[in-house]
Protein backbone atom coordinates (compact mmCIF):
# COMPACT_ATOMS: atom_id res chain seq x y z
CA UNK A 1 64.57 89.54 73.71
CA UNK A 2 67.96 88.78 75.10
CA UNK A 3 68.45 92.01 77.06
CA UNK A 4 65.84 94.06 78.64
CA UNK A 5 66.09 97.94 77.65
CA UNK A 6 66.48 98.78 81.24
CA UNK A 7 69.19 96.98 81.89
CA UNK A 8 70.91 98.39 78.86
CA UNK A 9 70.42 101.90 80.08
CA UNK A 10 71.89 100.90 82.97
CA UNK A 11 75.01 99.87 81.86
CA UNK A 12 75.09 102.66 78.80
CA UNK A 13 73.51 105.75 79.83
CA UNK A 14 71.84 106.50 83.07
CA UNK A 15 74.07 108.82 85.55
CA UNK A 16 76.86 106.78 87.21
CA UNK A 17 75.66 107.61 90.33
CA UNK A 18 71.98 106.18 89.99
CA UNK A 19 73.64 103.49 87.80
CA UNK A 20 75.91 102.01 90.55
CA UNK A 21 73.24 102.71 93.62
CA UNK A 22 70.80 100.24 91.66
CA UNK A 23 73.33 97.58 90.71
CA UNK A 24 75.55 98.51 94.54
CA UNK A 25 73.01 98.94 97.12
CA UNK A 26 70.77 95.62 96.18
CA UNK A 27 74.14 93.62 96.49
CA UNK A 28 75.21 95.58 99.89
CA UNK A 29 72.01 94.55 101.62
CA UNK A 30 72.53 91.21 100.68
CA UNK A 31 76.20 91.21 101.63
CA UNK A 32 74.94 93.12 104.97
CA UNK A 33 72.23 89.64 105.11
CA UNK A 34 75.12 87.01 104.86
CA UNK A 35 76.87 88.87 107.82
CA UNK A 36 74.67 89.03 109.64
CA UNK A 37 73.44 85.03 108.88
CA UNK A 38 76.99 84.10 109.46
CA UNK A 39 77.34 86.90 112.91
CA UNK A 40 73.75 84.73 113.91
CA UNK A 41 75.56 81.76 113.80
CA UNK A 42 78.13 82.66 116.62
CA UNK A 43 75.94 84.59 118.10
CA UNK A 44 73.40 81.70 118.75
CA UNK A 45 76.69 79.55 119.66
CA UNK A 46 77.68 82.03 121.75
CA UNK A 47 74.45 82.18 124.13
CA UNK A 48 76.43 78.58 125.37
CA UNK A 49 78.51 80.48 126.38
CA UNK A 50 81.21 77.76 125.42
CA UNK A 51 84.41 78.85 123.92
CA UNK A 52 84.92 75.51 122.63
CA UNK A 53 81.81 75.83 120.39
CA UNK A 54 82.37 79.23 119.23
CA UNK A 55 86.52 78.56 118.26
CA UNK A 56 84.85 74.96 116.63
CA UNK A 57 82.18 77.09 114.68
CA UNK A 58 84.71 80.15 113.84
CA UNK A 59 87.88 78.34 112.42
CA UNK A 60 85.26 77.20 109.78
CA UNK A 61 85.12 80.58 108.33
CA UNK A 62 88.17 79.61 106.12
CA UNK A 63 86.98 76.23 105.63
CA UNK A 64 84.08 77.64 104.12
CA UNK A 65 85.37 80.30 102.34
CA UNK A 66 86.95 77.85 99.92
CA UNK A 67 83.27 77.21 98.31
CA UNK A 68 83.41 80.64 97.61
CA UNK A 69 86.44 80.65 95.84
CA UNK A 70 85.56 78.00 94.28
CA UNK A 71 82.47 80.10 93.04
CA UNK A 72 84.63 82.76 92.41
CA UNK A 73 85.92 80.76 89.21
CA UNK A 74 83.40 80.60 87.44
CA UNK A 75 81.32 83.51 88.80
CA UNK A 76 83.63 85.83 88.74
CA UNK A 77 85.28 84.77 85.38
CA UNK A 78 82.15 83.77 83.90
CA UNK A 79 80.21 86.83 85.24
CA UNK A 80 82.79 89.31 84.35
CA UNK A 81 83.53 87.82 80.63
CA UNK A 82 79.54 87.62 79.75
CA UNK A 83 79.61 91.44 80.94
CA UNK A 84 82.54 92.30 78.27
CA UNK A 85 80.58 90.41 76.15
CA UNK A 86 77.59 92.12 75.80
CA UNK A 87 79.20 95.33 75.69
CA UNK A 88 80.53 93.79 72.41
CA UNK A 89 76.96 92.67 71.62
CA UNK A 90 78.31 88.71 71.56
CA UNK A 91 75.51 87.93 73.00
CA UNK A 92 75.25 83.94 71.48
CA UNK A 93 78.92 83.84 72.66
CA UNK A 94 77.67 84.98 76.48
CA UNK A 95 75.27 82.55 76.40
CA UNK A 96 78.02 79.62 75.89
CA UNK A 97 79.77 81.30 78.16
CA UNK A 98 77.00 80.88 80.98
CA UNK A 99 76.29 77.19 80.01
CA UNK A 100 80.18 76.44 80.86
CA UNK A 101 80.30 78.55 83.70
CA UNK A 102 77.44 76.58 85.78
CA UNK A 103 78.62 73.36 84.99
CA UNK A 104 82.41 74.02 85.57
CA UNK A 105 80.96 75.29 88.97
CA UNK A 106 78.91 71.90 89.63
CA UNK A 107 82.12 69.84 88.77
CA UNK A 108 84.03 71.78 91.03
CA UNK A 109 82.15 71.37 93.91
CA UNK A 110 81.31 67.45 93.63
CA UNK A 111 84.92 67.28 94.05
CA UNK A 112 85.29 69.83 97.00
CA UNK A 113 82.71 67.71 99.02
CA UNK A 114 83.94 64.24 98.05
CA UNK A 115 87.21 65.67 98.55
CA UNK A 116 86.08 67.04 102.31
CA UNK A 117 84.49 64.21 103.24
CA UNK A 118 87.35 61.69 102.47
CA UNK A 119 90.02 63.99 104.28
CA UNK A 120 88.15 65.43 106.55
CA UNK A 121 90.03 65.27 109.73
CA UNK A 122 93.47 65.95 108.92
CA UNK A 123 92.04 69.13 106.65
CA UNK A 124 90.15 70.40 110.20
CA UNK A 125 94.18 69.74 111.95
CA UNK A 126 95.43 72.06 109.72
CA UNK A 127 93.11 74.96 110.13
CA UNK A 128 93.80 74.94 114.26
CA UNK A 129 91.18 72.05 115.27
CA UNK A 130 92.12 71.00 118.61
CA UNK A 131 90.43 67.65 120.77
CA UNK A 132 88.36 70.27 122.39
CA UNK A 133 87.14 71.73 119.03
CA UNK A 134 87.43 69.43 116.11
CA UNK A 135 83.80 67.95 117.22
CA UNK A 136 82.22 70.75 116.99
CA UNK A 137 83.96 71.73 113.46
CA UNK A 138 83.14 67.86 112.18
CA UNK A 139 79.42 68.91 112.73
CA UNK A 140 79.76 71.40 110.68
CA UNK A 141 81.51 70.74 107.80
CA UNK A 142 79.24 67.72 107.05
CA UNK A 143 76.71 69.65 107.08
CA UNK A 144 77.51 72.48 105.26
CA UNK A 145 80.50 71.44 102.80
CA UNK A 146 79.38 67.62 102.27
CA UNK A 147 76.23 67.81 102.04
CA UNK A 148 75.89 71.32 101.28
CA UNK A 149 78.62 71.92 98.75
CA UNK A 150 77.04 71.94 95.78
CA UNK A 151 74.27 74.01 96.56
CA UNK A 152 76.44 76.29 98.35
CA UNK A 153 79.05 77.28 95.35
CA UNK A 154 76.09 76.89 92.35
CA UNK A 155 74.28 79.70 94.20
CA UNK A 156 76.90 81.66 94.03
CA UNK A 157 77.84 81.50 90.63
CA UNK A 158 74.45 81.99 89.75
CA UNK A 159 74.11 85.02 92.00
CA UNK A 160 77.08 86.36 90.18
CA UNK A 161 76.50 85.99 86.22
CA UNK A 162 72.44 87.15 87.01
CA UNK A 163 74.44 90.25 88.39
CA UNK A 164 76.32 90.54 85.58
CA UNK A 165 73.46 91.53 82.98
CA UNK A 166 72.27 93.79 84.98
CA UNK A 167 70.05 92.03 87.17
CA UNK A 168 71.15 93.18 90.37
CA UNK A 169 67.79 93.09 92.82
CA UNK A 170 66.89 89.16 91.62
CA UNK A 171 70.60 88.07 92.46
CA UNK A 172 70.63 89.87 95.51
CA UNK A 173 67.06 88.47 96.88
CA UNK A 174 68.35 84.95 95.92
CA UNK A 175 70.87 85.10 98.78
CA UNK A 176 69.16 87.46 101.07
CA UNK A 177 66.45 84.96 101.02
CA UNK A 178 69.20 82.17 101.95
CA UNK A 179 70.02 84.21 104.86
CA UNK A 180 66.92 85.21 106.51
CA UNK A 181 66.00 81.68 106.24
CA UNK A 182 69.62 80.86 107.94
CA UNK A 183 68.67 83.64 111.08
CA UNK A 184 65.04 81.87 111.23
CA UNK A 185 66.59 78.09 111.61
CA UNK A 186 69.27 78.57 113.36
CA UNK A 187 67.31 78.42 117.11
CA UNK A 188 64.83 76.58 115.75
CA UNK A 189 67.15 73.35 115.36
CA UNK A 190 69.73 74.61 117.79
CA UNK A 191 67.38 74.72 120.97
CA UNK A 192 64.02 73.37 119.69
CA UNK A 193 64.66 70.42 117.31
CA UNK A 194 68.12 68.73 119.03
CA UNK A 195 69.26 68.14 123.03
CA UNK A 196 71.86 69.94 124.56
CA UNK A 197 75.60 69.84 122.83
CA UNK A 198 73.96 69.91 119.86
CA UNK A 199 74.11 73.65 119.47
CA UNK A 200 76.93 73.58 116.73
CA UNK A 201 75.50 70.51 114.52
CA UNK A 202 72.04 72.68 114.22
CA UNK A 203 73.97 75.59 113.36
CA UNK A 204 75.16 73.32 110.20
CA UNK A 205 71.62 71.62 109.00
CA UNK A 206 70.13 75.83 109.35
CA UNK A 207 72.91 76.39 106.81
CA UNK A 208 72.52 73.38 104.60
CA UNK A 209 68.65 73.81 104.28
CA UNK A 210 69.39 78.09 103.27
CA UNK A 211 71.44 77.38 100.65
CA UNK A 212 69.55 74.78 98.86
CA UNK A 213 66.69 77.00 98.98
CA UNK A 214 68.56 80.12 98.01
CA UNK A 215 70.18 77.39 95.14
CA UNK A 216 66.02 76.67 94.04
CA UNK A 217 65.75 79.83 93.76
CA UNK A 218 67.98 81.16 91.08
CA UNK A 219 67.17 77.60 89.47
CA UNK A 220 63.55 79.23 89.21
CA UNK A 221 64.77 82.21 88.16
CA UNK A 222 66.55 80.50 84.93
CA UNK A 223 63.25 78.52 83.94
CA UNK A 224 60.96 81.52 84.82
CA UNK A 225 62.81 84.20 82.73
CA UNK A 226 64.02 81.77 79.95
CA UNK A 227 64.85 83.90 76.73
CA UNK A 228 64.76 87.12 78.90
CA UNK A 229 68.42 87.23 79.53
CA UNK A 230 71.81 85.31 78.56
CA UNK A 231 72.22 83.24 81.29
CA UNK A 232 71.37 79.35 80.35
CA UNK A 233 72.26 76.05 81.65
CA UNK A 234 71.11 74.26 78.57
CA UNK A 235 73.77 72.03 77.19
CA UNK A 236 72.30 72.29 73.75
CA UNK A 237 73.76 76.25 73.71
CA UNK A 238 76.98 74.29 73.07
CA UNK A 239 80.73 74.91 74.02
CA UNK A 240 82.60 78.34 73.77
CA UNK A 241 84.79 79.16 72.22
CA UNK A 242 88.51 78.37 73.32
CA UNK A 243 89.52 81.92 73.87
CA UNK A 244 86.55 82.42 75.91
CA UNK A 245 87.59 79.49 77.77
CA UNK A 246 90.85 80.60 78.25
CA UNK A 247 89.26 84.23 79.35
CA UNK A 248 87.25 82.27 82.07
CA UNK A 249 89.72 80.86 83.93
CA UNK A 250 92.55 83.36 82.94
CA UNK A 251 89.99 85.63 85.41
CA UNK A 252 88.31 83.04 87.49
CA UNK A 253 91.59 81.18 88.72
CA UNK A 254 93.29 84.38 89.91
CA UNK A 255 90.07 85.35 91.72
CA UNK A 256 90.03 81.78 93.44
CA UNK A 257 93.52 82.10 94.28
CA UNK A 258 93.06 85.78 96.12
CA UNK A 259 90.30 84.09 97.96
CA UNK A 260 92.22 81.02 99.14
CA UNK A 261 95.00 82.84 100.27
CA UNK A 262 92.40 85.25 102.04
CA UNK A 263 91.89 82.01 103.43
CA UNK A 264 95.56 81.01 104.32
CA UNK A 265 96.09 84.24 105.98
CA UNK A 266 93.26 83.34 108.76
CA UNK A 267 94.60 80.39 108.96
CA UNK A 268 97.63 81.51 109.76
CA UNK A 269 96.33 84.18 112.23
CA UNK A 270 94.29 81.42 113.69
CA UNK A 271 97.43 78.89 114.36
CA UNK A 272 99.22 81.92 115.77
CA UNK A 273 96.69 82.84 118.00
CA UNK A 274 95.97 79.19 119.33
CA UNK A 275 99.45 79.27 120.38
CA UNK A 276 98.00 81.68 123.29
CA UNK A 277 95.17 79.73 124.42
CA UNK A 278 91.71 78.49 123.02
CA UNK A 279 90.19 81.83 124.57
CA UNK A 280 92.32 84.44 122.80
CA UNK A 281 91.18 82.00 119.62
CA UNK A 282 87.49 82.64 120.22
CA UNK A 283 88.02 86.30 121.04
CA UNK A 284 89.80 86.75 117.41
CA UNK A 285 87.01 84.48 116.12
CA UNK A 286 84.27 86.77 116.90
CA UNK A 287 86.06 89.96 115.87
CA UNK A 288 86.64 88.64 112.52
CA UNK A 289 83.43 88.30 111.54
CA UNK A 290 82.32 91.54 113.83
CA UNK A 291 85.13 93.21 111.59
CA UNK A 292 83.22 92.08 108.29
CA UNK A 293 80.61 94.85 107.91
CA UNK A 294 82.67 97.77 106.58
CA UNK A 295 84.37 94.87 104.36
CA UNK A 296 80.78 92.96 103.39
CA UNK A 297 79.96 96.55 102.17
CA UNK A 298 82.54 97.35 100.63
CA UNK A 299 82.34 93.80 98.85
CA UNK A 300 78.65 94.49 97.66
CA UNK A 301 79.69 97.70 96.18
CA UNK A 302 82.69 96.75 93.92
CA UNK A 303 79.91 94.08 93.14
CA UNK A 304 77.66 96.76 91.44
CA UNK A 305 80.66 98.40 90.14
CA UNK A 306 82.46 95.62 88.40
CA UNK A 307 79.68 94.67 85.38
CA UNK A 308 79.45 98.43 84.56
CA UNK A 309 82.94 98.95 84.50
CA UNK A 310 83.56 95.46 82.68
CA UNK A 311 80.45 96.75 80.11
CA UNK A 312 82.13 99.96 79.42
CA UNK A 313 85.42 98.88 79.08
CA UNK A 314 84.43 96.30 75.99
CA UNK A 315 82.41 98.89 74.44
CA UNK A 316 84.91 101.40 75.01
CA UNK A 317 83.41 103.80 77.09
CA UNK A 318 86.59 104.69 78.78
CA UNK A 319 85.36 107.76 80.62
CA UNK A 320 82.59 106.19 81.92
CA UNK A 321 84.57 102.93 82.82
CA UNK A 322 86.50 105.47 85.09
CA UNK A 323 83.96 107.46 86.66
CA UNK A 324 82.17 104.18 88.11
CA UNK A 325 85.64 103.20 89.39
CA UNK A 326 86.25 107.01 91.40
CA UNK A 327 82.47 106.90 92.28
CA UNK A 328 82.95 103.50 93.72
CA UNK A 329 85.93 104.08 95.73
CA UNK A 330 84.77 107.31 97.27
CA UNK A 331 82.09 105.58 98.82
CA UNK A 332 83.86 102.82 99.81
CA UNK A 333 85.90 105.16 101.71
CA UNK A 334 83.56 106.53 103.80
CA UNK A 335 82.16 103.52 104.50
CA UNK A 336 85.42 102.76 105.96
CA UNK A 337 85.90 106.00 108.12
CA UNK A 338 82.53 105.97 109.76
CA UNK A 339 83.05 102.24 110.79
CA UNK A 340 86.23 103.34 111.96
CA UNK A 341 84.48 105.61 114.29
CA UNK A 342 81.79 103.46 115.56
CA UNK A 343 83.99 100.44 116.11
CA UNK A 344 86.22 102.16 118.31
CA UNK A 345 83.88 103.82 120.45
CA UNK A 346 81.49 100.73 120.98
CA UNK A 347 84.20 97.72 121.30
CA UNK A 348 82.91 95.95 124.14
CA UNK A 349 79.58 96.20 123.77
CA UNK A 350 80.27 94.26 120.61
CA UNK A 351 82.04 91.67 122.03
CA UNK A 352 79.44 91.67 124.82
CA UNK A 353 76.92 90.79 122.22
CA UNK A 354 78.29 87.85 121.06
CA UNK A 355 79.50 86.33 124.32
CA UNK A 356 79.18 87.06 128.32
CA UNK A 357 82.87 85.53 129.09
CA UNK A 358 84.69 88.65 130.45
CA UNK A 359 87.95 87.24 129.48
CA UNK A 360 87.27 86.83 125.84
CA UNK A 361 85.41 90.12 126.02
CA UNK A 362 88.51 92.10 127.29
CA UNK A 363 90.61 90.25 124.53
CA UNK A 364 87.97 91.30 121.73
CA UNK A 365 87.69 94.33 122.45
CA UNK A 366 91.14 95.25 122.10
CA UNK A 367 91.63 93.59 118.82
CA UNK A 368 88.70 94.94 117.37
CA UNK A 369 89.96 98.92 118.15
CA UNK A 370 93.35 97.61 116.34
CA UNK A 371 92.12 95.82 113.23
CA UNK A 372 89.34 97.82 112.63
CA UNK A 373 92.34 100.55 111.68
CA UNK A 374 92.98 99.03 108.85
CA UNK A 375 89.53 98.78 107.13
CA UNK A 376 89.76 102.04 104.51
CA UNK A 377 93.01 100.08 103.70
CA UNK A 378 91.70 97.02 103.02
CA UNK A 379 89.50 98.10 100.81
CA UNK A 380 91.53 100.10 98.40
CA UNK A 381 93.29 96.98 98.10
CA UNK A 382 90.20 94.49 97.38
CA UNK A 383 88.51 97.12 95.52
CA UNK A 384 91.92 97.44 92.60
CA UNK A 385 91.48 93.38 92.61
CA UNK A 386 87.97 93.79 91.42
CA UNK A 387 88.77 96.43 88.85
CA UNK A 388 91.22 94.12 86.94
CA UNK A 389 88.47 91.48 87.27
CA UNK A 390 86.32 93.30 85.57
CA UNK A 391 88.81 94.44 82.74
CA UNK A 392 90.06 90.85 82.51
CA UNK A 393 93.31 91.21 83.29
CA UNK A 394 93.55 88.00 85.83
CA UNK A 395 97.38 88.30 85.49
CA UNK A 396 97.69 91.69 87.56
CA UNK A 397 94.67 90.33 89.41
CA UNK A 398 96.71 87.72 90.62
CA UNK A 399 99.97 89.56 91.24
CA UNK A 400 98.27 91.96 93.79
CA UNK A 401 96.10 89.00 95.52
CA UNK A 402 99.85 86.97 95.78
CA UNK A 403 101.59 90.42 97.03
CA UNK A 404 99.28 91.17 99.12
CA UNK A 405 99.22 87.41 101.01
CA UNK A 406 102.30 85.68 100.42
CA UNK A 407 104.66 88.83 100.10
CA UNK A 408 103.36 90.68 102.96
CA UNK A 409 100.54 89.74 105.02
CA UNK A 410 101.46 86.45 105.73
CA UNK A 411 105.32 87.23 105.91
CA UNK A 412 104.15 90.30 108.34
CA UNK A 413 101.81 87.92 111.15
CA UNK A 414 105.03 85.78 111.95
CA UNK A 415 107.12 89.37 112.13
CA UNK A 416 104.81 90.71 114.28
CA UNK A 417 104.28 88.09 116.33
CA UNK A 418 108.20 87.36 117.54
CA UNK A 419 107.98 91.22 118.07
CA UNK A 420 105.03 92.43 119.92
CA UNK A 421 103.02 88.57 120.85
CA UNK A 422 99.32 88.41 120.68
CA UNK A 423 98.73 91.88 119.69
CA UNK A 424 101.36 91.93 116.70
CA UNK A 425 99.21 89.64 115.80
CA UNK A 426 96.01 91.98 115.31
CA UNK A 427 97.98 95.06 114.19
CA UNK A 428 99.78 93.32 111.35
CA UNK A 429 96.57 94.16 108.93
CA UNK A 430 97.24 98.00 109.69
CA UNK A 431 101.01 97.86 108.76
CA UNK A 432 100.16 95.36 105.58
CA UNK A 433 97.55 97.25 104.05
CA UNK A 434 98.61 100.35 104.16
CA UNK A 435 101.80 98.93 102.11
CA UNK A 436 99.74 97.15 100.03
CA UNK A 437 97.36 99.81 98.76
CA UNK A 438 100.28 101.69 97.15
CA UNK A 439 101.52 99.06 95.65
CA UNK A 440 97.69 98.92 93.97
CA UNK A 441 97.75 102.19 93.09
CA UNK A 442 101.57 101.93 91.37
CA UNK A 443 99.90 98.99 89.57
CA UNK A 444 96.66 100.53 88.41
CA UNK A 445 98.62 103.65 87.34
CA UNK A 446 101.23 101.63 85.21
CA UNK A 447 98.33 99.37 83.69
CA UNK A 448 96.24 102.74 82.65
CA UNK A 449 99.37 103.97 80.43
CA UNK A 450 99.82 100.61 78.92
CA UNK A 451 96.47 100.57 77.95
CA UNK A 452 96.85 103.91 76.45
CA UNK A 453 93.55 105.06 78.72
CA UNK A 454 93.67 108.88 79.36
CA UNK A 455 89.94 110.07 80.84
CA UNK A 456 89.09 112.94 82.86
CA UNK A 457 86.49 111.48 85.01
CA UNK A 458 85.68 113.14 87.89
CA UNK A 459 84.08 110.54 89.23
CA UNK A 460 80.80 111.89 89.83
């Protein structure tokens, strides 16, 4: 069979709260493992207790977030059409749709690492590589984005369209098991297997190895449960067709796009804040990731939510479509609040957990009680970007993802910095988000009466 029957009750009929705990919570732990791999990374760099190291290993973070959006086109686009297509019960159609999805996201990623290794030096310049970084960051990116590309972007889109018919637990394990593997290697090849200087460089072959593995593992998956589900990489499925194509990238690109100018925006942040020093850069280096829990939640649930609501919307179960969305959000939310709370009261001993050096400690500390303000914020805004995902509307997808950036958040780091220096620098999220989540809201609003979609979910 093509779809399991639990999987279908899933998406169909089982209470929307049990329905987005199985497909959420499997996809928050392994959000919650990828933090965590990534936090072990500059935490491990951090026992140097070298600056240079940890600014070289944290001005990656964009660097490397461009194999996810590279991902993102054909996971998300993919992922997110083959849901709306089995609530249409296309299910030949989804399978085409998976075969172009894998190999779009193959192509995609030979070029990213040819592309990174060719231009590697001036692309590390622009990010905020200095001569007593851009070592450190070379290490790294050979590792991880040359030689690791591939691997790195085909897991995953493979994560995402296995999440997308419903199977949320063997997508999830695929990259928790990259990431416990990541926390295992890391010492072992940073103080074990190479001399002293090294530290960075073993950080990058600890990542390589993780996501090969975690890539041989959803290749397993596909032979292993062959004819169980939709998802194939066999050419002989053949091509799609061209409005499913079109519906691909019409979803995928947009999602890319939000994700690069994620991207830009620490980029930007990053060039600002060099401006002040190489310490103030580490100190923002280690509060961005410290910053990513509520966010890496909040990420895994809109993860569960989008193939139910994408599901329900095709089939059009409207009411149900909305009640995942309010369920969703409401969680989301507290998620936000209680991080909120716990962040501000235990700001130095997170710092102090990454690094001993009291100057970057005093620095962190007081960017982490300022950004962490804006994390309920942040998420209403990723959260609407998700929704249209999953409705396939890449268009209003994209508009918020270029407001949000390139209208304000960008525009706003360069405002606040002439104003208030290095702190304007860390309260510009607050002041941006805030903005930007009603502009969602406006959006979502104006989309539901165009769509002619009246419900009265309560969201429970």
């Amino acid at each position: 069979m093509n779809e399991t029957a639990e999987n279908k009750e899933v998406f169909e009929s089982m209470s929307v709260s049990q329905a987005l705990r199985q497909m959420a919570l499997p996809m928050v732990i392994s959000q919650l493992i990828i933090l965590i791999y990534n936090m072990a990374d500059t935490f491990y760099v951090g026992r140097t207790n070298d600056p240079y190291m940890v600014a070289g290993i944290s001005m990656m973070l964009p660097v490397f977030n461009i194999t996810i959006s590279l991902a993102g086109i054909s996971g998300v686009g993919g992922g997110t059409l083959i849901s709306r297509l089995l609530g249409r019960n296309q299910e030949q159609e989804a399978r085409k749709v998976s075969v172009f999805s894998i190999y779009l996201a193959i192509s995609l990623a030979a070029v990213f690492s040819v592309g990174m290794l060719l231009f590697m030096n001036p692309l590390l310049r622009m990010v905020g590589a200095g001569e007593n970084t851009i070592a450190y960051a070379r290490q790294y990116t050979f590792c991880v984005l040359v030689i690791g590309g591939i691997p790195t972007v085909l897991s995953n889109v493979l994560s995402n369209l296995i999440r997308c018919v419903g199977y949320s637990q063997k997508a999830s394990l695929g990259i928790a098991l990259g990431g416990v593997l990541n926390i295992a290697l890391d010492p072992l090849f940073m103080f074990v297997l190479l001399p002293d200087g090294y530290q960075v460089l073993g950080v990058g072959i600890a990542t390589c190895i993780s996501n090969c593995v975690a890539c041989a593992y959803f290749l397993n998956f596909l032979y292993r449960e062959r004819g169980q589900h939709v998802i194939t990489m066999n050419p002989r499925e053949g091509m799609p067709r061209s409005e499913s194509i079109r519906s691909v990238l019409a979803v995928g690109i947009p999602s890319s796009v939000t994700i690069l100018l994620f991207d830009l925006d620490y980029v930007v942040l990053d060039r600002l804040m060099v401006t002040y020093g190489d310490i103030p850069l580490a100190a923002v280096g280690i509060v961005l990731k410290v910053e990513r829990f509520p966010l890496n939640v909040g990420i895994g649930i809109c993860q569960g939510m989008v193939p139910l609501v994408a599901y329900n919307f095709s089939s059009g179960n409207h009411e149900r479509m909305d009640s995942f969305i309010h369920y969703a959000r409401r969680i989301g939310l507290v998620v936000g609040l209680v991080s909120v709370c716990v962040y501000e009261l235990f700001a130095t001993q997170l710092m102090q957990f990454f690094i001993s050096d009291a100057q970057t400690v005093q620095l962190g500390k007081n960017f982490i009680r300022a950004r962490i303000l804006a994390t309920p914020m942040m998420f209403l805004c990723f959260s609407m970007v998700h929704v249209f995902n999953a409705l396939g509307d890449g268009k209003r997808s994209l508009f918020l993802g270029v407001t949000r950036w390139i209208v304000i958040n960008i525009p706003m780091l360069f405002v606040m910095n002439a104003l208030f220096g290095i702190y304007g620098l860390v309260w510009s999220q607050l002041v941006s988000d805030s903005m930007m989540a009603a502009i969602s809201f406006y959006v979502f609003d104006r989309y539901r009466k165009s769509q002619g979609i009246h419900t009265s979910a309560a969201g429970s």
